[in-house]
Protein backbone atom coordinates (compact mmCIF):
# COMPACT_ATOMS: atom_id res chain seq x y z
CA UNK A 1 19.35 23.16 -55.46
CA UNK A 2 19.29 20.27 -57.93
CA UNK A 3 15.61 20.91 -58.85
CA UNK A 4 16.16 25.20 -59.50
CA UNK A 5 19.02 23.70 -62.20
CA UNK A 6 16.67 21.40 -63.61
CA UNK A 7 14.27 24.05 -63.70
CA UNK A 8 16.40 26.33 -65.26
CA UNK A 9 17.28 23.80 -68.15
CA UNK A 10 14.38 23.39 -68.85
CA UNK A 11 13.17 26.90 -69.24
CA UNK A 12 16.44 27.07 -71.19
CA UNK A 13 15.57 24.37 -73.40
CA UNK A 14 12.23 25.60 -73.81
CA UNK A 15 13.60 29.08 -74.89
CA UNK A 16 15.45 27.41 -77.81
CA UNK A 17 12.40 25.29 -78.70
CA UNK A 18 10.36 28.47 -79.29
CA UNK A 19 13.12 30.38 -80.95
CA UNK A 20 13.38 27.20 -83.25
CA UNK A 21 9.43 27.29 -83.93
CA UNK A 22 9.71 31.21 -84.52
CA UNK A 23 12.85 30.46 -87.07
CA UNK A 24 10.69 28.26 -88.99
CA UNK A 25 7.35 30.25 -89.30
CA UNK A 26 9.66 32.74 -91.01
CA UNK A 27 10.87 30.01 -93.37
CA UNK A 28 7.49 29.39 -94.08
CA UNK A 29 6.36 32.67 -94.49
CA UNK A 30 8.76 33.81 -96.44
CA UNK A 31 8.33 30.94 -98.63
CA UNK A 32 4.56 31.82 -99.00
CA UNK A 33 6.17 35.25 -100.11
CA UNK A 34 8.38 34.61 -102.53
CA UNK A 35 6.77 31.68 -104.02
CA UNK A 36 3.60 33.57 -104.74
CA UNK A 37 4.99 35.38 -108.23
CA UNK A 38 6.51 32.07 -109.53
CA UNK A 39 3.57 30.27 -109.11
CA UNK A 40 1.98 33.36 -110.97
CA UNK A 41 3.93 33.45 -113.78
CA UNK A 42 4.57 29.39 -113.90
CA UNK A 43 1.00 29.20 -114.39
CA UNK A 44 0.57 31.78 -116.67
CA UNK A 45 3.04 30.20 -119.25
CA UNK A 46 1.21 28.26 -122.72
CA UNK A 47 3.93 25.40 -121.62
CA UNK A 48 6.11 23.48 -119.24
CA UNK A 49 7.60 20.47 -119.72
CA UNK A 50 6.81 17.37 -117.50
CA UNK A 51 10.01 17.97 -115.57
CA UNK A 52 9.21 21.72 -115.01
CA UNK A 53 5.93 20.75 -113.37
CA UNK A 54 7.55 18.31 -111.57
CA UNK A 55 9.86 20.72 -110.36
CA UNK A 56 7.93 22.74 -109.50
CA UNK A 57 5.89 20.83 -107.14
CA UNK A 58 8.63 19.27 -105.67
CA UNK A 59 9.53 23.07 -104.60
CA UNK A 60 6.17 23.45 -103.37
CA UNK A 61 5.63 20.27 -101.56
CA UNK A 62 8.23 20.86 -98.82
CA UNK A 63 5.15 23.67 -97.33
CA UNK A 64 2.46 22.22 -98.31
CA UNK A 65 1.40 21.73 -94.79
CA UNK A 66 0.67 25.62 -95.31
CA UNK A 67 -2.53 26.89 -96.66
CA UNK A 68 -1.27 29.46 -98.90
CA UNK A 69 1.15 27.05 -100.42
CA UNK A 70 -1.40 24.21 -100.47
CA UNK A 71 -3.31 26.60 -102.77
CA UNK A 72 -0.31 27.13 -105.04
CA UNK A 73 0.41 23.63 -105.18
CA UNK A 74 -3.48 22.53 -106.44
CA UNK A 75 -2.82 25.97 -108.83
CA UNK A 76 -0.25 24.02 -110.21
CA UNK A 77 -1.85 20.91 -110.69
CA UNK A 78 -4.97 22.31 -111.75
CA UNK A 79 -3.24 24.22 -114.65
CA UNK A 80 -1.08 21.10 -115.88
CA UNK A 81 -3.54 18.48 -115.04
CA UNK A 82 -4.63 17.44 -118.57
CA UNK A 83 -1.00 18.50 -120.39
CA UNK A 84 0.55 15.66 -117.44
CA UNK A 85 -1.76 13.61 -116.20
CA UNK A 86 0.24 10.86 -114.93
CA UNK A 87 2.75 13.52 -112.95
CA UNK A 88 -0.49 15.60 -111.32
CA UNK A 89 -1.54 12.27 -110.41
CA UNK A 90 1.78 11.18 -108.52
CA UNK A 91 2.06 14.54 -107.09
CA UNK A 92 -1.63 14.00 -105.54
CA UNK A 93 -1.15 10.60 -104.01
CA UNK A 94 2.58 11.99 -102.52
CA UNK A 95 0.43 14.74 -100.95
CA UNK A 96 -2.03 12.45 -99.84
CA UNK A 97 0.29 10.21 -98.16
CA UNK A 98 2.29 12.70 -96.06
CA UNK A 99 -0.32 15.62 -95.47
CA UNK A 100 -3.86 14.29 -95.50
CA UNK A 101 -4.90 12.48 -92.54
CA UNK A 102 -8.22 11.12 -93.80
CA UNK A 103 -5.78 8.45 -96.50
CA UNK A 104 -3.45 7.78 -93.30
C-alpha cells in the first residue's frame, strides 16, 4: 500500500512538473510574439539613447535561451553596435556568461 501512494505522488508531482514546463513555453512564446514588433520598430528608429538600448536588452535577455529572441537580441546589438559600443559590448559578455557554454 505504501509504494501505490508513493507512486501516486509521484505521478502527481510529475503532473505539476509538466503543467509547469507547458506554463512556461507559453511565456516564452508569447514573448517571441509580442516582442517581435518592438524589436521592429526599436530598430527601425534613427536613435536611442544608451539607456533605451540597454533597456531593451535587458527585456530581451530574460529569453535569450530562445532562438527567435536570440535573433532579436543580436538585431539589437547589431543596429546600436557602433552608436554604443561599450553597452553592446557588456550586453555580449552578460550573454556569454549565462547562455554560451563554449565561455563556461
Amino acid at each position: 500500500m505504501n509504494d501505490i501512494s508513493k507512486d501516486k505522488d509521484y505521478q502527481e508531482f510529475f503532473a505539476g512538473i509538466k503543467e509547469l514546463a507547458k506554463g512556461l513555453m507559453q511565456i516564452r512564446e508569447r514573448a517571441a510574439i509580442e516582442y517581435a514588433p518592438i524589436v521592429e520598430e526599436f530598430c527601425a528608429r534613427k536613435h536611442a539613447t544608451a539607456n533605451e538600448v540597454g533597456r531593451m536588452l535587458d527585456y530581451l535577455f530574460e529569453f535569450a535561451d530562445d532562438e527567435r529572441i536570440l535573433l532579436m537580441y543580436k538585431k539589437v546589438c547589431r543596429r546600436f553596435v557602433y552608436d554604443y559600443p561599450e553597452t553592446i559590448s557588456y550586453y555580449i559578455m552578460e550573454y556569454r556568461k549565462e547562455y554560451d557554454c563554449e565561455t563556461k
